[in-house]
PDB file of N, CA and C in Angstrom:
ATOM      1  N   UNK A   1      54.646 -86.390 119.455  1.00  0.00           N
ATOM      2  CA  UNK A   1      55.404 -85.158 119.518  1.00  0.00           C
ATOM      3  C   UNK A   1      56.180 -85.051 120.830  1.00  0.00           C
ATOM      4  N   UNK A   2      55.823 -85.677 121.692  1.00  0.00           N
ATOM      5  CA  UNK A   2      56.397 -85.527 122.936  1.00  0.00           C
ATOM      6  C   UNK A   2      57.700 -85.956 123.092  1.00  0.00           C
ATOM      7  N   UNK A   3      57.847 -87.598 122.310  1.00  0.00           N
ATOM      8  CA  UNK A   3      59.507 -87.855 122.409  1.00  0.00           C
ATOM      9  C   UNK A   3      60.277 -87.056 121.700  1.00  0.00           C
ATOM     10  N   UNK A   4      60.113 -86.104 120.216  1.00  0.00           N
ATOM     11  CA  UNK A   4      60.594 -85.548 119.677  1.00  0.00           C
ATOM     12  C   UNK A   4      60.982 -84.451 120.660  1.00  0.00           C
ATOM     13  N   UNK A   5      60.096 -84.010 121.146  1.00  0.00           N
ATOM     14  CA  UNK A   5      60.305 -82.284 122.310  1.00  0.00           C
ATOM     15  C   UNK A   5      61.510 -83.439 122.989  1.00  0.00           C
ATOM     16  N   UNK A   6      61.312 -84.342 123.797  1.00  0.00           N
ATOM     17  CA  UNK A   6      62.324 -84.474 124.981  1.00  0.00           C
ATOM     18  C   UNK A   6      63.605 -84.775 124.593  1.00  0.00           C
ATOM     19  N   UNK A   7      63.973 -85.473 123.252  1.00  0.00           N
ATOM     20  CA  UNK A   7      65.125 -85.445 122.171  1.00  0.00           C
ATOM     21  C   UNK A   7      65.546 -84.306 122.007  1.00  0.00           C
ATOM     22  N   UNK A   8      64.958 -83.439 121.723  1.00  0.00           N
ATOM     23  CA  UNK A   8      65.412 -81.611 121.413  1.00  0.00           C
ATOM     24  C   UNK A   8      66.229 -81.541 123.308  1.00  0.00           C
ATOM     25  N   UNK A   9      65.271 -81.292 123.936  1.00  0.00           N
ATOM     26  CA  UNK A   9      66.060 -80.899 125.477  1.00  0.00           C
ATOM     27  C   UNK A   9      66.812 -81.382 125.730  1.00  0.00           C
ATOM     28  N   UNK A  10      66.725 -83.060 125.423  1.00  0.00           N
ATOM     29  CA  UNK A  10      67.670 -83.801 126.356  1.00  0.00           C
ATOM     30  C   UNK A  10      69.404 -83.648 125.744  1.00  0.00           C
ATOM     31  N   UNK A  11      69.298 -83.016 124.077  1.00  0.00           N
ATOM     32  CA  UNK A  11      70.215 -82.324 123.072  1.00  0.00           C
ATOM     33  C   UNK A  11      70.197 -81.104 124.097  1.00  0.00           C
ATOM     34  N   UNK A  12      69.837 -80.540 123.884  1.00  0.00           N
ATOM     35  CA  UNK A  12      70.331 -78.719 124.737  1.00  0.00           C
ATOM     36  C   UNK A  12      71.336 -79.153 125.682  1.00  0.00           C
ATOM     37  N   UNK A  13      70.155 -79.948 126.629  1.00  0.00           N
ATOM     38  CA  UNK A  13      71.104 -80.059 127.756  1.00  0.00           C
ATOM     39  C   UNK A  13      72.302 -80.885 127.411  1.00  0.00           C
ATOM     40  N   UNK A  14      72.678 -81.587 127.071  1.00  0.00           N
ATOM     41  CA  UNK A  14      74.089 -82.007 126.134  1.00  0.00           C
ATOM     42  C   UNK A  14      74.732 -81.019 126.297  1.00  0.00           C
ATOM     43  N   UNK A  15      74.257 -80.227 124.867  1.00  0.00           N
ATOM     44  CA  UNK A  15      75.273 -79.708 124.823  1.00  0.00           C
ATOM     45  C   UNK A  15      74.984 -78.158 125.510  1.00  0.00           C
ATOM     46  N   UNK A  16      74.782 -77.801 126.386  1.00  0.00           N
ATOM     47  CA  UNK A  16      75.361 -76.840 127.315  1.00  0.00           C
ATOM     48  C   UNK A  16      76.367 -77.637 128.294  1.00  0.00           C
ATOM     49  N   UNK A  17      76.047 -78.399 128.690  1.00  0.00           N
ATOM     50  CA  UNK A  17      77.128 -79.468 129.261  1.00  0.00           C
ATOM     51  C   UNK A  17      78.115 -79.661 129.114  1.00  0.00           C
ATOM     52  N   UNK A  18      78.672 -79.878 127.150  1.00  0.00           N
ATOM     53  CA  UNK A  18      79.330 -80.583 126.940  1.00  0.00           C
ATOM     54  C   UNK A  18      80.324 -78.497 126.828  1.00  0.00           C
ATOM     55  N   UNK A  19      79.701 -77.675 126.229  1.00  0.00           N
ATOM     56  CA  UNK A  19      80.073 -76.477 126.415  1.00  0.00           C
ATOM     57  C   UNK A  19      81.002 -75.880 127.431  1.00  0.00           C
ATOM     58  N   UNK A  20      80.072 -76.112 128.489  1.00  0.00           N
ATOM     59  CA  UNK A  20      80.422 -76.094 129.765  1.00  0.00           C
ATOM     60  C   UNK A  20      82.190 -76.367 130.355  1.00  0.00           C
ATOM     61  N   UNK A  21      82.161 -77.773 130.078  1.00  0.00           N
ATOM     62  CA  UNK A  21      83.238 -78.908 129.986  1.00  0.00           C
ATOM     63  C   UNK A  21      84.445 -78.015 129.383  1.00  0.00           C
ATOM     64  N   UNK A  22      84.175 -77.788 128.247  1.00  0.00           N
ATOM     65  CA  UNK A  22      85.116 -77.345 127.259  1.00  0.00           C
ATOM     66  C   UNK A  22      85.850 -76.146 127.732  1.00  0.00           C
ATOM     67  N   UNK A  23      84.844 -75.057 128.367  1.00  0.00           N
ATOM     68  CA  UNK A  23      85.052 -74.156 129.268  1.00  0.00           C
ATOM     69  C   UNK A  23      86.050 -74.195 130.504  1.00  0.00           C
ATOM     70  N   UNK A  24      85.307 -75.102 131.087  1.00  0.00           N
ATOM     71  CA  UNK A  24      86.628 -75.580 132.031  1.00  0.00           C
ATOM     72  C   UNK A  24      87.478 -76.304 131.746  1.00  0.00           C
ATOM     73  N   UNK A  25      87.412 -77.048 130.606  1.00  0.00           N
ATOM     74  CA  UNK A  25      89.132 -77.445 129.973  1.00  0.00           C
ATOM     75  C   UNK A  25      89.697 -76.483 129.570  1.00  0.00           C
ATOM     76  N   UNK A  26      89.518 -75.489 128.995  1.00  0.00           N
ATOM     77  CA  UNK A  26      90.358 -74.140 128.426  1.00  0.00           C
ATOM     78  C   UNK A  26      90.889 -72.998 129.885  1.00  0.00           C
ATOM     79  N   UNK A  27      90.092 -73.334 130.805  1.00  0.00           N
ATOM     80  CA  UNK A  27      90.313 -72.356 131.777  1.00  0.00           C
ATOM     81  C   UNK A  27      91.440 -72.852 132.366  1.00  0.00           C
ATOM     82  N   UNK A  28      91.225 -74.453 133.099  1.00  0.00           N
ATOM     83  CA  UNK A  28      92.349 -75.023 133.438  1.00  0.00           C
ATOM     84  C   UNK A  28      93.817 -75.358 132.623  1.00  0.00           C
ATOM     85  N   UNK A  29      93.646 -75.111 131.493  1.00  0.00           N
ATOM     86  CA  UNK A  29      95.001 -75.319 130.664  1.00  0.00           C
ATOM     87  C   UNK A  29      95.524 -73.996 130.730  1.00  0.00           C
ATOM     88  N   UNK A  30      94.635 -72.571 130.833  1.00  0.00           N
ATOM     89  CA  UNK A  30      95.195 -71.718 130.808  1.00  0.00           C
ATOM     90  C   UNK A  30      95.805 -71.238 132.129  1.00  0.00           C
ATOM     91  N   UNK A  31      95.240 -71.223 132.673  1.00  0.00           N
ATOM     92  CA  UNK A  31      95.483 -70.609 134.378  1.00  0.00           C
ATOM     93  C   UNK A  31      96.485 -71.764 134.848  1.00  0.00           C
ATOM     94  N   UNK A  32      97.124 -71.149 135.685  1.00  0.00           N
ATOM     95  CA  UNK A  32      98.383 -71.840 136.362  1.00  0.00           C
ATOM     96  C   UNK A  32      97.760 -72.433 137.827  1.00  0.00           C
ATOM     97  N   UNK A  33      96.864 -71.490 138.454  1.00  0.00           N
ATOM     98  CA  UNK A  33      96.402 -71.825 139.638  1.00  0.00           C
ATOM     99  C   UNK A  33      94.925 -72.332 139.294  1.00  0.00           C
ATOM    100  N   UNK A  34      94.775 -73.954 139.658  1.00  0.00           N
ATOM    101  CA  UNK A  34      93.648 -74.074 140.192  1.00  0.00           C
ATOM    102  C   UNK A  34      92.974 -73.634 141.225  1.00  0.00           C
ATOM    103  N   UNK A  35      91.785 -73.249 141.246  1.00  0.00           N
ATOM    104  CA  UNK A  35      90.514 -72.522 142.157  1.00  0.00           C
ATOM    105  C   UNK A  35      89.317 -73.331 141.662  1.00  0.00           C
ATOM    106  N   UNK A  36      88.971 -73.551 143.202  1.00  0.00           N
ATOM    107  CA  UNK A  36      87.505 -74.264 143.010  1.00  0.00           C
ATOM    108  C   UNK A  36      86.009 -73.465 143.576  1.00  0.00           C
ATOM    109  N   UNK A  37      85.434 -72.930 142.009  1.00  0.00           N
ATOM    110  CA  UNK A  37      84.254 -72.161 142.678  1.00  0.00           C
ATOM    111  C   UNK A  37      83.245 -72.531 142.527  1.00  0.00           C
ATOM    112  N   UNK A  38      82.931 -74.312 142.605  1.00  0.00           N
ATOM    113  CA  UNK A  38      81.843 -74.965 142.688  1.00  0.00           C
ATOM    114  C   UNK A  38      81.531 -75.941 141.147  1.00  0.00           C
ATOM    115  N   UNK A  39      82.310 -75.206 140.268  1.00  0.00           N
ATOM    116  CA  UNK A  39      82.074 -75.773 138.821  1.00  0.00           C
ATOM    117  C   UNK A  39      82.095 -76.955 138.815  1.00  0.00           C
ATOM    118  N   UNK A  40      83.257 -77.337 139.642  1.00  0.00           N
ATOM    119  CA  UNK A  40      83.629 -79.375 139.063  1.00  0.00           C
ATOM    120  C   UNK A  40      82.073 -79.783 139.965  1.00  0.00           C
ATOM    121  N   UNK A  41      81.731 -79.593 141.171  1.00  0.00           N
ATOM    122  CA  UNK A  41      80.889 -80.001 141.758  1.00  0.00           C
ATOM    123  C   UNK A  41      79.203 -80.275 140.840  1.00  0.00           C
ATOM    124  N   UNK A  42      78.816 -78.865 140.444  1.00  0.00           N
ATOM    125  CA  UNK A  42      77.962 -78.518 139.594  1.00  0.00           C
ATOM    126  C   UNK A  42      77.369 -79.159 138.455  1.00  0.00           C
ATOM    127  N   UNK A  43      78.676 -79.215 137.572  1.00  0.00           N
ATOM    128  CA  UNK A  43      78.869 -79.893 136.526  1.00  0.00           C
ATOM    129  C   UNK A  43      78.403 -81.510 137.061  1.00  0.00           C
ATOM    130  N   UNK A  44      79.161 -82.352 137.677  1.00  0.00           N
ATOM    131  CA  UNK A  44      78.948 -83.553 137.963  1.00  0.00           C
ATOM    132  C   UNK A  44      77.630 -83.355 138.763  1.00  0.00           C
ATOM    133  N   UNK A  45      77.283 -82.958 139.203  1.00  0.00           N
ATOM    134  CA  UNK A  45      75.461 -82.833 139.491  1.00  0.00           C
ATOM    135  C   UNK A  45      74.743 -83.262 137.825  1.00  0.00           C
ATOM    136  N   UNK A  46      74.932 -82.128 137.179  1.00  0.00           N
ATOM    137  CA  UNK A  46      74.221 -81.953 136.069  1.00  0.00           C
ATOM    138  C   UNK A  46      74.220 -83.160 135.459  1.00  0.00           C
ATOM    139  N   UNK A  47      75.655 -83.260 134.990  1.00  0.00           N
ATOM    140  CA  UNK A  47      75.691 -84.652 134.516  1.00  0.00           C
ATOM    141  C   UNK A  47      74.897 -86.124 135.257  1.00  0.00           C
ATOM    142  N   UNK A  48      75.011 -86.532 136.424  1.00  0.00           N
ATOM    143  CA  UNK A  48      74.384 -87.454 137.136  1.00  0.00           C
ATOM    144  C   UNK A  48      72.819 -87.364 136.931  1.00  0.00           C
ATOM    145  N   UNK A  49      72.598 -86.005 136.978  1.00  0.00           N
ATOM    146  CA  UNK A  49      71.093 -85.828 136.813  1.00  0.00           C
ATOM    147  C   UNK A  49      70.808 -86.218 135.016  1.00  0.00           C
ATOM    148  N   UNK A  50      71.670 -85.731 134.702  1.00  0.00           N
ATOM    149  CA  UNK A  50      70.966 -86.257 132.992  1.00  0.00           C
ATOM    150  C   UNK A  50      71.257 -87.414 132.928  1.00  0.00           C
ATOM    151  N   UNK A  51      72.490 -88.425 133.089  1.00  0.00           N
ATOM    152  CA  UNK A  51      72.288 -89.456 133.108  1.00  0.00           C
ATOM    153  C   UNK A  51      70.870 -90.095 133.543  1.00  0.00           C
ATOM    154  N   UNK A  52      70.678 -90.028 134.656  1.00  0.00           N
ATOM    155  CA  UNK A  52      69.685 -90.801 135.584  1.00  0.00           C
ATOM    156  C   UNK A  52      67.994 -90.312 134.590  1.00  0.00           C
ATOM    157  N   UNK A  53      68.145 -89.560 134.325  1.00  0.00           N
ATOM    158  CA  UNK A  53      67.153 -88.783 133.511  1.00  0.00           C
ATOM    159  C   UNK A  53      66.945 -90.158 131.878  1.00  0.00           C
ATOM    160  N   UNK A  54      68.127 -89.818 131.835  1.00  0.00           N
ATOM    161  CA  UNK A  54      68.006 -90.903 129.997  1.00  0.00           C
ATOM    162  C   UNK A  54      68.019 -92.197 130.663  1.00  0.00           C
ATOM    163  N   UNK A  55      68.677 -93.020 131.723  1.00  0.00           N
ATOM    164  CA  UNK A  55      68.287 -94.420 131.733  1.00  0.00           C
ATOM    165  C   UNK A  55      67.036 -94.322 132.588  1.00  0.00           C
ATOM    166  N   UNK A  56      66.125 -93.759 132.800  1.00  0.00           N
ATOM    167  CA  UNK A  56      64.722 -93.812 133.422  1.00  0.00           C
ATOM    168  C   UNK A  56      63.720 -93.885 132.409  1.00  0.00           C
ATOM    169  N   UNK A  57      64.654 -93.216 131.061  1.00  0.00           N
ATOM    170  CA  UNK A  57      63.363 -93.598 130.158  1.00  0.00           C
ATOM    171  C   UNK A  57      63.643 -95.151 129.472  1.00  0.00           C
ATOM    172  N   UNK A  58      62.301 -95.180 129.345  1.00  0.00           N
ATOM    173  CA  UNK A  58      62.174 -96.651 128.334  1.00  0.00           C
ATOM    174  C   UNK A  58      61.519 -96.564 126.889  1.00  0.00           C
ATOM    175  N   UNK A  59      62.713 -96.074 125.826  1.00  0.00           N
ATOM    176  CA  UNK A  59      62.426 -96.092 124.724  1.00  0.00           C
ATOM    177  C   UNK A  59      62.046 -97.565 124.041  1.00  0.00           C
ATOM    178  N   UNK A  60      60.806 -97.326 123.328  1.00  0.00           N
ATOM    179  CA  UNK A  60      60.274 -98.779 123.005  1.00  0.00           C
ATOM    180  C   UNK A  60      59.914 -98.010 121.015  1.00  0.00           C
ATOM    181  N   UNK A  61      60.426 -98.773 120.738  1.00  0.00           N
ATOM    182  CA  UNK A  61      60.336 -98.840 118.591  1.00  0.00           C
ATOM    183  C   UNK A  61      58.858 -98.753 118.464  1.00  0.00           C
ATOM    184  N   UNK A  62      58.101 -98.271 117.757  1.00  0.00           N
ATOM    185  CA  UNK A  62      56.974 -98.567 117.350  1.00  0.00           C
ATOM    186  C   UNK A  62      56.794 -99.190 115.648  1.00  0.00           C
ATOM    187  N   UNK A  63      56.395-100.160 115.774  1.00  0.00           N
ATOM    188  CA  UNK A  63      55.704-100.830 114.682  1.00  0.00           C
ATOM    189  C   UNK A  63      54.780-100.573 113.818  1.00  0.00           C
TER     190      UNK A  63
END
């Protein structure tokens, strides 16, 4: 049950992420002036951290 739970989160966190993203693609297409209030920074945290998060695990098939 445990890889199933961390499949569910490691999905959330996706997609609030990928949400996220989308967010600031719509903001920046709309607005004329870029402003930086930490988002691009944030975001690429998050992301680095989930990366580093999924290649730390070692999914192995069971037989």
């Amino acid at each position: 049950m445990g890889r199933l739970r961390q499949f569910f989160r490691l999905s959330a966190l996706r997609d609030d992420l990928e949400t996220r993203l989308l967010a600031r693609e719509y903001r920046a297409l709309l607005l004329d002036d870029h402003f930086e209030d930490g988002t691009d920074r944030e975001l690429q945290s998050r992301c680095a951290e989930l990366c580093s998060e999924i290649s730390s695990r070692h999914y192995r098939h069971r037989y």
